[in-house]
Protein backbone atom coordinates (compact mmCIF):
# COMPACT_ATOMS: atom_id res chain seq x y z
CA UNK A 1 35.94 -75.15 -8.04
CA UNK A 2 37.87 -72.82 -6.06
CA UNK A 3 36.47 -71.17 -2.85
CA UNK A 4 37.66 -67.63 -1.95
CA UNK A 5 37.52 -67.81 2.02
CA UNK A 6 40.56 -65.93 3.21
CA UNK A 7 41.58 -65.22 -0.33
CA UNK A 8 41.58 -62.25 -3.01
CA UNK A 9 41.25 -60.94 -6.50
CA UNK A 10 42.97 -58.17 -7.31
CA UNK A 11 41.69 -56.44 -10.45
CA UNK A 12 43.28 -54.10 -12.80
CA UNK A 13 39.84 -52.59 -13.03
CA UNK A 14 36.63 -53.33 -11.17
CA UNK A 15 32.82 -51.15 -11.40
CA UNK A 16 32.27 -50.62 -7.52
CA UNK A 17 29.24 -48.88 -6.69
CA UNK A 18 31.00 -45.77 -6.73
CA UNK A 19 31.85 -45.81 -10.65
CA UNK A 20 35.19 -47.26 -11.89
CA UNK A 21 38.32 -48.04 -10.26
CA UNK A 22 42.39 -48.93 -10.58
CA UNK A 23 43.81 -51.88 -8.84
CA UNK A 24 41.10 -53.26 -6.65
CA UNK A 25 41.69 -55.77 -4.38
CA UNK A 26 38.49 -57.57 -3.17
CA UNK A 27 38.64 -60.14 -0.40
CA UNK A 28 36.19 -62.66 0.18
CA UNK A 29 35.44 -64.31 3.03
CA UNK A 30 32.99 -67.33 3.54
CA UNK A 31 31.64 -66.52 0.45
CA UNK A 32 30.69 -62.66 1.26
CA UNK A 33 33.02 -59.08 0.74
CA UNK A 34 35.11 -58.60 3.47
CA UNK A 35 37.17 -55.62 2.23
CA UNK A 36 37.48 -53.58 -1.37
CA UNK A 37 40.51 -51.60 -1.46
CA UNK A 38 41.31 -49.47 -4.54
CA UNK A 39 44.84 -48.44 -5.84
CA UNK A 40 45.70 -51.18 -3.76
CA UNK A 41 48.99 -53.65 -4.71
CA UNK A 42 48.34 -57.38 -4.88
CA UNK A 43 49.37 -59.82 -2.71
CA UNK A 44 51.34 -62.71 -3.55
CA UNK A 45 48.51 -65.13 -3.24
CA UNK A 46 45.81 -62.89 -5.15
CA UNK A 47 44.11 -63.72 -8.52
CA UNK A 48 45.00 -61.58 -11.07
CA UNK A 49 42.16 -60.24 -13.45
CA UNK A 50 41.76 -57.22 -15.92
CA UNK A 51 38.34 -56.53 -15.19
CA UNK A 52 35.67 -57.77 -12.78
CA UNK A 53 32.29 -56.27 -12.67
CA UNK A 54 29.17 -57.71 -10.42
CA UNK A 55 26.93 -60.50 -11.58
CA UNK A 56 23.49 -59.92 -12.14
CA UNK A 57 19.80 -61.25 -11.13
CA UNK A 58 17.92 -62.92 -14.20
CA UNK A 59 14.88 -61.75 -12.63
CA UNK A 60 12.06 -63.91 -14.59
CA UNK A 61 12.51 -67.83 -15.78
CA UNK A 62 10.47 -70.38 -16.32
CA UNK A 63 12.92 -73.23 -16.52
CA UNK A 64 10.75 -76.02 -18.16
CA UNK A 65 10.73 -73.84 -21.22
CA UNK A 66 14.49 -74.24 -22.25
CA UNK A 67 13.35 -77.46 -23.62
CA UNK A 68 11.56 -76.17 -25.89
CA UNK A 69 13.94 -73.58 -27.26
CA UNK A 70 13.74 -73.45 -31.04
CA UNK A 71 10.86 -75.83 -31.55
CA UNK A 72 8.03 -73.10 -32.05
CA UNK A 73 9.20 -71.28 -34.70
CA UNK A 74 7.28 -73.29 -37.21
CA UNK A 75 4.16 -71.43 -38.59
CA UNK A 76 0.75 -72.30 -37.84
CA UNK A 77 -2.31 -72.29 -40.93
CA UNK A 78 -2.96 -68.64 -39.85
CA UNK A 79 -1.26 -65.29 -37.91
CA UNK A 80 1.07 -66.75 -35.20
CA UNK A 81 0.79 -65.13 -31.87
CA UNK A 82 1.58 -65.06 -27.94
CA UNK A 83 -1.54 -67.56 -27.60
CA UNK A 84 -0.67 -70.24 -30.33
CA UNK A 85 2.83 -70.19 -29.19
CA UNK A 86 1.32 -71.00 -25.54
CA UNK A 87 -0.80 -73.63 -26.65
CA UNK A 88 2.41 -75.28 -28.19
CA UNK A 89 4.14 -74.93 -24.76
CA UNK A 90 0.52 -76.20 -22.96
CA UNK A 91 1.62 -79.42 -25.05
CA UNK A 92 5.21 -79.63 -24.24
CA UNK A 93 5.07 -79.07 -20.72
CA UNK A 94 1.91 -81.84 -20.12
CA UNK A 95 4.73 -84.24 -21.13
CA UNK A 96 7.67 -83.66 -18.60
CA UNK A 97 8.58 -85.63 -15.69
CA UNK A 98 10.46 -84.38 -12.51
CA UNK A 99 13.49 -85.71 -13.52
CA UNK A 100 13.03 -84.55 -17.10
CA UNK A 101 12.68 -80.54 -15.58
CA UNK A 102 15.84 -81.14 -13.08
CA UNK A 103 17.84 -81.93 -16.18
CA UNK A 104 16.86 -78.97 -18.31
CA UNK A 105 16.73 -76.62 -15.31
CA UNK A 106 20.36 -77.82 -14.78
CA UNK A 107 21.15 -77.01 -18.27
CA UNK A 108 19.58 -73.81 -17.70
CA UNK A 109 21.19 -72.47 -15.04
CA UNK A 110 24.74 -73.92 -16.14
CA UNK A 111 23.76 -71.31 -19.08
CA UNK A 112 22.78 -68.85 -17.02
CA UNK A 113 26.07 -68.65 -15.20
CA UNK A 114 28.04 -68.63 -18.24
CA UNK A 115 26.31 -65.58 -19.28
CA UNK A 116 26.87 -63.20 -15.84
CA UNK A 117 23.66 -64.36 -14.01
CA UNK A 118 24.32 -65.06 -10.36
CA UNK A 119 20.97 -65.34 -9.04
CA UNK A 120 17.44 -67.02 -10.75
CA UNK A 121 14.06 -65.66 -10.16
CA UNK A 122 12.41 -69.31 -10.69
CA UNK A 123 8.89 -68.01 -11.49
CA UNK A 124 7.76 -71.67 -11.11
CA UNK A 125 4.48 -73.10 -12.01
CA UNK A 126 4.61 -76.62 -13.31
CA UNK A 127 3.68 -78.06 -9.96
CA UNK A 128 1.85 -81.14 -10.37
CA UNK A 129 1.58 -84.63 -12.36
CA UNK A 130 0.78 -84.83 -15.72
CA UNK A 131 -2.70 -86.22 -14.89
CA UNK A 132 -3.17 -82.82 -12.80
CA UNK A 133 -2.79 -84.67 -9.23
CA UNK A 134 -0.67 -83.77 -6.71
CA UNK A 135 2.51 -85.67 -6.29
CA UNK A 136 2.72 -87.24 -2.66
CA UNK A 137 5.44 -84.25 -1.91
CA UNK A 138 3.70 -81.71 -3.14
CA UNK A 139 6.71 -79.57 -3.45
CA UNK A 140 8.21 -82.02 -5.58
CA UNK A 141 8.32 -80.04 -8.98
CA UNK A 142 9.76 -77.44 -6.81
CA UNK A 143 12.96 -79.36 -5.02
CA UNK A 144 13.65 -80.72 -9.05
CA UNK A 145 14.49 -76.58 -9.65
CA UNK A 146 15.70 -76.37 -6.09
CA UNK A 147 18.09 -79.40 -7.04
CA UNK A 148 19.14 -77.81 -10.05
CA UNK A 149 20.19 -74.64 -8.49
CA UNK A 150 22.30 -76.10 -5.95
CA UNK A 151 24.28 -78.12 -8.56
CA UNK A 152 24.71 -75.70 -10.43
CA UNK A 153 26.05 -73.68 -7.96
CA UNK A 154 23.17 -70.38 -9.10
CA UNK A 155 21.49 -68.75 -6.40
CA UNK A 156 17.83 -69.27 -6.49
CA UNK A 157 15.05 -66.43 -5.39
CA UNK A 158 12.09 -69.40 -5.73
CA UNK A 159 8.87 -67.97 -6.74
CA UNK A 160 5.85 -70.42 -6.26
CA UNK A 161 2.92 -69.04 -8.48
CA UNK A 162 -0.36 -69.32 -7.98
CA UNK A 163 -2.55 -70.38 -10.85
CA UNK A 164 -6.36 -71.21 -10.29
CA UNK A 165 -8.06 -69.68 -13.76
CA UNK A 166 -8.28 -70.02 -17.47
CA UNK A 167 -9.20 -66.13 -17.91
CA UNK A 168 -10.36 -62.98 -16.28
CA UNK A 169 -14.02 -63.37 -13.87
CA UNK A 170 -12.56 -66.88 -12.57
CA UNK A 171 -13.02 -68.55 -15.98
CA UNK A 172 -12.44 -72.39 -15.35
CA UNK A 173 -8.84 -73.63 -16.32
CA UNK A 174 -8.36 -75.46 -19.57
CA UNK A 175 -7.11 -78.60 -19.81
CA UNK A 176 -3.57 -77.84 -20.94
CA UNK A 177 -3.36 -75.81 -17.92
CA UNK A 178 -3.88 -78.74 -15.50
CA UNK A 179 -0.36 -79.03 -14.21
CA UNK A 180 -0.46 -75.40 -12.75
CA UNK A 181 -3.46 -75.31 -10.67
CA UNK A 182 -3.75 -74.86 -7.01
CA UNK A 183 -6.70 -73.93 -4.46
CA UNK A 184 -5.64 -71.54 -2.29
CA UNK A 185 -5.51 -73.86 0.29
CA UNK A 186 -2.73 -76.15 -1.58
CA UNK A 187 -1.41 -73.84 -2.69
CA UNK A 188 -0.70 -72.60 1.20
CA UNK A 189 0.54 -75.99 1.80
CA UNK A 190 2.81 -75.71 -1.22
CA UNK A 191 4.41 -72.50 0.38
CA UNK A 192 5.03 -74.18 3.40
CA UNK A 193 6.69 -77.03 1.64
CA UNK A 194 8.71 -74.50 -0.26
CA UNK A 195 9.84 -72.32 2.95
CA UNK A 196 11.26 -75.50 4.57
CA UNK A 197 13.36 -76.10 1.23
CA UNK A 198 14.56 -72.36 0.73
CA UNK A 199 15.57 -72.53 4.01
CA UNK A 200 18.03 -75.49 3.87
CA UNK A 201 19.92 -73.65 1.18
CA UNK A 202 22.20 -71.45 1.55
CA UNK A 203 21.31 -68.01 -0.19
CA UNK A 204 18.14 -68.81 -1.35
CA UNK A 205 14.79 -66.43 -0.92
CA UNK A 206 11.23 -67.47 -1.09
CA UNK A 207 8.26 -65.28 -2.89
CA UNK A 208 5.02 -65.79 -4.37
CA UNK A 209 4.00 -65.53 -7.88
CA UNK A 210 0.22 -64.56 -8.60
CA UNK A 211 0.96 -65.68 -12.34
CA UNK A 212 -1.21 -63.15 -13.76
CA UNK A 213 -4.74 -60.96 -12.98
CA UNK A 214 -6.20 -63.63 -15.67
CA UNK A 215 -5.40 -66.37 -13.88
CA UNK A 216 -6.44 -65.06 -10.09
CA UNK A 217 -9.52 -63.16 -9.12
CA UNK A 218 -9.09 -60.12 -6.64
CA UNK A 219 -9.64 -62.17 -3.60
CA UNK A 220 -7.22 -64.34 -4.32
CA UNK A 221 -4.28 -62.07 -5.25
CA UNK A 222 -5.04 -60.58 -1.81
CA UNK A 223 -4.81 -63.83 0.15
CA UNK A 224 -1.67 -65.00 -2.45
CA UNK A 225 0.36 -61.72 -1.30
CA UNK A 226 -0.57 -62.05 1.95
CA UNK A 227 1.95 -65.34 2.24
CA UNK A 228 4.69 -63.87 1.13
CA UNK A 229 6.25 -63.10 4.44
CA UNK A 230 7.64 -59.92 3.44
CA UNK A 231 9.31 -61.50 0.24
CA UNK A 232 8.89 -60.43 -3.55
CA UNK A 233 5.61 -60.42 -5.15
CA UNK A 234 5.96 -61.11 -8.99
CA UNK A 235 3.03 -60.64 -11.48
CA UNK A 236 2.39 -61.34 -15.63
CA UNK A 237 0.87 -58.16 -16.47
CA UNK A 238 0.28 -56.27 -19.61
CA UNK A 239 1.68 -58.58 -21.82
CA UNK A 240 -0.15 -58.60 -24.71
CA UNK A 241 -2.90 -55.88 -26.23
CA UNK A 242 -5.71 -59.08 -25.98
CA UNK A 243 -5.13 -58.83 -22.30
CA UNK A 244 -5.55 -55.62 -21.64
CA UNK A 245 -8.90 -55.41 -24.04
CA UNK A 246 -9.78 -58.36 -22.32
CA UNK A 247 -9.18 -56.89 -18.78
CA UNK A 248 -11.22 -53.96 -19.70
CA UNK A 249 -13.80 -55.94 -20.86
CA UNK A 250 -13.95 -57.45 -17.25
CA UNK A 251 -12.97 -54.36 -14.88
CA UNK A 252 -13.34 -51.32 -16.71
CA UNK A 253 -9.91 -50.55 -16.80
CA UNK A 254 -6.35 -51.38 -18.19
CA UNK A 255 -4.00 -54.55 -16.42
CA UNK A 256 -1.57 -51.69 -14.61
CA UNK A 257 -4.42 -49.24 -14.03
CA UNK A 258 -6.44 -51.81 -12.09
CA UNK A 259 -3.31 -53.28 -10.49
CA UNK A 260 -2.37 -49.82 -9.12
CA UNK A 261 -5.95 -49.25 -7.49
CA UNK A 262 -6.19 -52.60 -6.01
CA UNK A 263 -3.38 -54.10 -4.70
CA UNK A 264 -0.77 -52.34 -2.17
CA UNK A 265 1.89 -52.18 -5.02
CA UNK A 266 5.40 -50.98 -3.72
CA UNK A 267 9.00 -51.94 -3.80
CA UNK A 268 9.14 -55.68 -3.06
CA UNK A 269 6.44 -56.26 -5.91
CA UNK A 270 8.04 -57.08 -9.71
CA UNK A 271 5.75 -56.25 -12.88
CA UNK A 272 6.78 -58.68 -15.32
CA UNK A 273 6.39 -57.01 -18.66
CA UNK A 274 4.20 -54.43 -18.28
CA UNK A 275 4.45 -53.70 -21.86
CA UNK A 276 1.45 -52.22 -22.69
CA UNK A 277 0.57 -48.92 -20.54
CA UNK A 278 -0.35 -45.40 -21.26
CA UNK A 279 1.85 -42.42 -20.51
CA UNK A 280 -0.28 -42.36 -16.92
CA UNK A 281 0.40 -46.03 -16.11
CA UNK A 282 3.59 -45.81 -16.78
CA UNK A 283 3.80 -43.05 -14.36
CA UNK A 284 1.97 -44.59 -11.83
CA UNK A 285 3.99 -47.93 -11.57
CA UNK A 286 7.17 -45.67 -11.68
CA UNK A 287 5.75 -44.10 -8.23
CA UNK A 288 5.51 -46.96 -6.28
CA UNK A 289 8.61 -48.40 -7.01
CA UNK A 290 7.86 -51.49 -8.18
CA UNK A 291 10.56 -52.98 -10.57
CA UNK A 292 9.63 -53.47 -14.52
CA UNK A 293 10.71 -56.93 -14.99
CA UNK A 294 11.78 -57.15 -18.57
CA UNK A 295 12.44 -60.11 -21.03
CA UNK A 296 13.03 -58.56 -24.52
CA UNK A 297 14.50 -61.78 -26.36
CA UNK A 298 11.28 -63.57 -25.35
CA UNK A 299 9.01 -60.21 -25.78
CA UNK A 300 10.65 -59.88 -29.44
CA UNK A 301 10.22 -63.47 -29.91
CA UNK A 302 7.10 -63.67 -28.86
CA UNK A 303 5.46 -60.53 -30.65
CA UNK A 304 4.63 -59.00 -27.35
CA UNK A 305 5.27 -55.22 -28.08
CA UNK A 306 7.92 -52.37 -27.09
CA UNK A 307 8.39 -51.74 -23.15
CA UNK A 308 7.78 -47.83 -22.59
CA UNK A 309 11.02 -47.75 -21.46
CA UNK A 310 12.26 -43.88 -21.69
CA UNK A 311 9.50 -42.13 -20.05
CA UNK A 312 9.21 -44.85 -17.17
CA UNK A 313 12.86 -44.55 -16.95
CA UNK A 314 12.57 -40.80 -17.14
CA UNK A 315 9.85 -40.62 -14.26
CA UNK A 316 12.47 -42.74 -11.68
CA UNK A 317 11.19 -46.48 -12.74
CA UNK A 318 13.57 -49.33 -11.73
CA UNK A 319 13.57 -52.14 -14.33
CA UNK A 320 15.48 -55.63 -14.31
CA UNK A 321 16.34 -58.46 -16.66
CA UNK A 322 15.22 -61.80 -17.09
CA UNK A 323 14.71 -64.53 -19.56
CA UNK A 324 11.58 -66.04 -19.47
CA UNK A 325 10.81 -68.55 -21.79
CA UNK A 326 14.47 -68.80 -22.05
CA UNK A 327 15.08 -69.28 -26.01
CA UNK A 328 18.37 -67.95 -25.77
CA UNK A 329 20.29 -67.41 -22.56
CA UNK A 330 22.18 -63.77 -22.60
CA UNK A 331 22.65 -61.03 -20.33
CA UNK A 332 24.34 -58.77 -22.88
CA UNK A 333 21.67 -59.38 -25.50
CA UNK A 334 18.72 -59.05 -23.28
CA UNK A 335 20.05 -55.61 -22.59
CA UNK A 336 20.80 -54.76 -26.39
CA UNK A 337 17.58 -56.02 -27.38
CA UNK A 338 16.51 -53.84 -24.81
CA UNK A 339 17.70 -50.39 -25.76
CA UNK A 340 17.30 -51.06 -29.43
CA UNK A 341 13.86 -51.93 -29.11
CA UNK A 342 13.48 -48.03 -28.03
CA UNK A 343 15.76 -46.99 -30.40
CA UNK A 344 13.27 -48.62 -32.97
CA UNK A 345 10.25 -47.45 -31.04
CA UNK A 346 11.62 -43.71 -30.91
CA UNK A 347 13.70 -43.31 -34.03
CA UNK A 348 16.45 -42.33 -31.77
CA UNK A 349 20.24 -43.61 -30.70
CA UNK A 350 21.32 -44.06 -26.65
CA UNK A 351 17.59 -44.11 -25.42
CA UNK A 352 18.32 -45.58 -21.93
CA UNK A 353 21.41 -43.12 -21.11
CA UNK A 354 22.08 -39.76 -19.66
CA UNK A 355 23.35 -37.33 -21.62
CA UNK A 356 27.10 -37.61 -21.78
CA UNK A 357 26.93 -41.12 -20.44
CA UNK A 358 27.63 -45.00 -21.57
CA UNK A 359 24.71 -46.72 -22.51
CA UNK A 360 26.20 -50.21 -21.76
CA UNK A 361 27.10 -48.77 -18.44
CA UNK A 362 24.18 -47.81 -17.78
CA UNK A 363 22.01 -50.58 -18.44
CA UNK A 364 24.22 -52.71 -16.38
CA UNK A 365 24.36 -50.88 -13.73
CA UNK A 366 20.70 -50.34 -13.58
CA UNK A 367 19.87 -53.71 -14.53
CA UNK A 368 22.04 -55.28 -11.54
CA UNK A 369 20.20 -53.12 -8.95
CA UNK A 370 16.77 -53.53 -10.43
CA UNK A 371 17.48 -57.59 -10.12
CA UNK A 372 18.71 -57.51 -7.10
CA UNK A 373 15.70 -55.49 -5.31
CA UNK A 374 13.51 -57.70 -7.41
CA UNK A 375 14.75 -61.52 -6.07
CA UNK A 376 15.27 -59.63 -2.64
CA UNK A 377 19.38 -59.48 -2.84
CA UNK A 378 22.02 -57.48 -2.59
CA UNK A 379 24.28 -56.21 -5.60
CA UNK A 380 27.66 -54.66 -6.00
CA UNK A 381 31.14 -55.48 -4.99
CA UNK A 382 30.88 -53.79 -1.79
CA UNK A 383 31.87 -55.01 1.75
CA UNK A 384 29.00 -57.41 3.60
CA UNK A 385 27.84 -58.38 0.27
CA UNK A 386 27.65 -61.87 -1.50
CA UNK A 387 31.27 -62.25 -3.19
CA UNK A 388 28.84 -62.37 -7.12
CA UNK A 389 31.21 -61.05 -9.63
CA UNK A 390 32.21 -61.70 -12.85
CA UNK A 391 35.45 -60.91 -14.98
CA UNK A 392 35.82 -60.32 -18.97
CA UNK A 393 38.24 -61.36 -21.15
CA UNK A 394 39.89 -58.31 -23.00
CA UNK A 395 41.96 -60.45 -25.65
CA UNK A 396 40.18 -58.96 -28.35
CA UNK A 397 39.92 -55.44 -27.29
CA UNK A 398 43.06 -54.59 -25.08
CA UNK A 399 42.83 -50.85 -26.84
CA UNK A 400 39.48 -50.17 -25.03
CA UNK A 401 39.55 -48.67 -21.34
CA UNK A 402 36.13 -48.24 -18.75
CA UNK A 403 33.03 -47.83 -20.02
CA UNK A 404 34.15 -48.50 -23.75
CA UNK A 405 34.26 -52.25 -22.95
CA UNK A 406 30.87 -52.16 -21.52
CA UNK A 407 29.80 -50.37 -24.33
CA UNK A 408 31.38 -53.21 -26.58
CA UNK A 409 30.61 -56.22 -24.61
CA UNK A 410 26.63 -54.71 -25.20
CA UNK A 411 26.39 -54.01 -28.34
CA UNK A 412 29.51 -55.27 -30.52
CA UNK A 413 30.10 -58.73 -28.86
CA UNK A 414 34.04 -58.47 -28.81
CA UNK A 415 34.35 -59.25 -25.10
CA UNK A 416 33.48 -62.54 -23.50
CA UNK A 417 32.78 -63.67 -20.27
CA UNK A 418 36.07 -65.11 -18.49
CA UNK A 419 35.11 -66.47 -14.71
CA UNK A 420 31.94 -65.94 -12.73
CA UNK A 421 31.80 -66.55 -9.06
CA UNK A 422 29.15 -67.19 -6.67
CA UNK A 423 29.29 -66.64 -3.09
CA UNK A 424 33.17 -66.62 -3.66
CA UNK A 425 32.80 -70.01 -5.49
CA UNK A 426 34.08 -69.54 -9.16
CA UNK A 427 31.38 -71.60 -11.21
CA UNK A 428 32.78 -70.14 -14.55
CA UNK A 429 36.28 -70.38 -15.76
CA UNK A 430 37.41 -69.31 -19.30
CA UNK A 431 33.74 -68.98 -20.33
CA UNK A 432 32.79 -72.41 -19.29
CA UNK A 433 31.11 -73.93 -16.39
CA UNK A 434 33.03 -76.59 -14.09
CA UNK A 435 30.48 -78.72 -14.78
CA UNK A 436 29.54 -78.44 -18.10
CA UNK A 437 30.29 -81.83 -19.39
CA UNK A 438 28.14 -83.72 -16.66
CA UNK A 439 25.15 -81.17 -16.85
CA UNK A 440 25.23 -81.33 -20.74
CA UNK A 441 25.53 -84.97 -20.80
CA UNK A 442 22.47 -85.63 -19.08
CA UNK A 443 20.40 -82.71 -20.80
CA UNK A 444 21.17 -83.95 -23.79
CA UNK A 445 20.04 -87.47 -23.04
CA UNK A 446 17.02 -85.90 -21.60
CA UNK A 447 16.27 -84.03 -24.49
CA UNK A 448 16.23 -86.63 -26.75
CA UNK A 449 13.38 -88.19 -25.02
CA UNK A 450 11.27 -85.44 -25.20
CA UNK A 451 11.61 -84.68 -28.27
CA UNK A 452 10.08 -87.98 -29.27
CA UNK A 453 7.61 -88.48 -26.95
């Protein structure tokens, strides 16, 4: 695993923040940008690449869940939906142990890397025993991810959530749900826990997680933001159309529409889905600059709906990419299944473009800003920042030039990832993570457990 202190790539092409370059030479030092030069000449000690492009922040994951990639796809008696699928994953997760979710996290975020994610927004809520207690360290749950993310070598935004009700009105939680609950007060002891662990790793951040406005009442999402200490605020909102008849069946009004007059939503808060908004909501949440946090491989796998992406786009919205209940890990098809899902919602081609421009481009360049504000990071090759970057492989395509490769990597799947580094450290070479054999090794193990228990 080679570190870039004092060291370079040089690039025949590289996407800096100001659009596409020739010849960029980017040096890293202690893991951060120290310099970009373009129509620069190598050095004699520089890596040579064709193409390197920043990383990107998988915004929304619940790590546990890659276990269970694959196994509910069976159907039921009746209709299939969002809530039998959950009560299959209530089941699963009930019968994990902390070593068991270090193993698949691992797995995970090995994945994750190989794809072009830097950076993990853990949106972690399996905090507690099996039986529902607290383990003795009740941060434990969270150190397994924490673990996970260091040997991986993925930076981690950690995002504690706070999970006290079955349903809208403070509903008592089921008993599938018993590994996720907190009071507010261990649930402040939990954050504490988790601040001391962020803080012992280098490039982590620390949020909070209200998992959802059925699973808090209004008091509580107030005293649940209030720890974030200035840190990202994430939210499950919107998901599904029995939520939102549900919510107005409690409130009067829609998930967003209540959000929007009751909580100080701005810029450090992420909305994940938010699928299911009128043409005002949409507007709304575009105004306060909140990030969309989208997951359309689990949102098409699930049955959740079609994000309203080109008129939330269209009114200055910010959206990001993650993979929730991670069935399949991949940056380039979240962000097809993204802009086809409007192309199939609108009967239209190149939804989430400008006219005259790239679509690839530009869902990769908006999707690596929009993660980035989300797990409170930076993003771009650009000097001061964390040396995240990936490079392609252009065997296949060498007649392609700029934003045709981008356009091809998205939506044709002839280029593959070559190297991904993190904090200068290159993770990823020739598509496959340094550690692949080790992590897989014990996943696999791991898995075959589970699957029997």
């Amino acid at each position: 695993m080679k570190e870039l202190n004092s060291s370079a790539l040089f690039a025949r092409k590289a996407l800096l923040p100001s659009g596409w370059h020739d010849n960029v030479r980017v040096l890293v030092e202690s893991g951060t940008i120290a310099s970009v030069s373009t129509d620069a000449d190598p050095a004699p000690s520089d890596e040579h690449h064709q193409i390197i492009l920043p990383a990107m922040g998988n915004l929304h994951s619940h790590a546990f869940q890659r276990a269970m990639a694959g196994l509910a796809e069976t159907r039921g008696p009746s209709d299939d939906s969002f809530w039998s699928w959950r009560n299959v994953m209530y089941r699963f997760a009930l019968t994990m142990s902390p070593d068991d979710v270090e193993a698949v996290a691992s797995q995970l975020y090995m994945e994750m890397l190989e794809a072009g994610f830097s950076r993990v927004g853990e949106f972690h809520y399996l905090h507690h025993s099996p039986d529902g207690n607290h383990y003795s360290n009740i941060a434990e749950m969270a150190e397994r991810v924490a673990a996970a993310a260091s040997a991986t070598g993925i930076n981690l935004t950690l995002l504690p959530v706070f999970y006290a009700h079955s349903d809208f009105g403070g509903l008592e939680p089921v008993e599938g749900q018993r590994r996720f609950i907190n009071s507010l007060d261990s649930f402040e002891r939990l954050m504490v826990a988790c601040r001391s662990l962020v803080a012992k790793i280098d490039g982590a951040e620390l949020g909070v997680a209200p998992h959802s406005l059925r699973a808090v009442i209004p008091q509580e999402l107030l005293a649940v933001t209030s720890m974030s200490g200035g840190g990202p605020i994430h939210i499950h909102i919107a998901e599904q159309m029995k939520e939102v008849s549900d919510c107005i069946a409690w409130s009067s009004a829609r998930p967003v529409e209540w959000l929007l007059d009751n909580a100080p939503v701005d810029q450090r808060w992420c909305l994940i889905h938010a699928t299911h908004m009128t043409e005002i909501e949409t507007a709304r949440m575009a105004r306060t600059g909140a990030i969309a946090g989208l997951c359309p491989i689990t949102e098409a796998n699930l049955g959740d709906g079609i994000f309203p992406g080109q008129i939330f786009c269209e009114q200055g919205g910010r959206v990001g990419i993650g993979s929730d209940s991670n069935v399949l890990i991949s940056l380039n098809g979240e962000l097809r299944q993204l802009e086809y899902s409007q192309r199939l919602r609108l009967q239209a081609r190149n939804v989430l473009a400008a006219p005259g421009g790239s679509t690839g481009r530009n869902l990769i360049v908006s999707a690596v800003r929009g993660g980035a504000m989300a797990l409170n990071a930076e993003s771009g090759i650009e000097v001061h920042n964390s040396a995240d970057m990936l490079s392609l492989n252009l065997t296949e395509v060498p007649y392609l030039e700029d934003d045709e490769i981008l356009d091809h990597w998205i939506f044709a799947d002839g280029v593959a990832i070559d190297n991904v580094w993190v904090q200068g450290r290159r993770q990823v070479v020739a598509g496959r993570h340094v550690a692949r054999d080790k992590i897989n090794r014990r996943f696999l193990t791991t898995m075959q457990k589970l699957v029997r228990r």
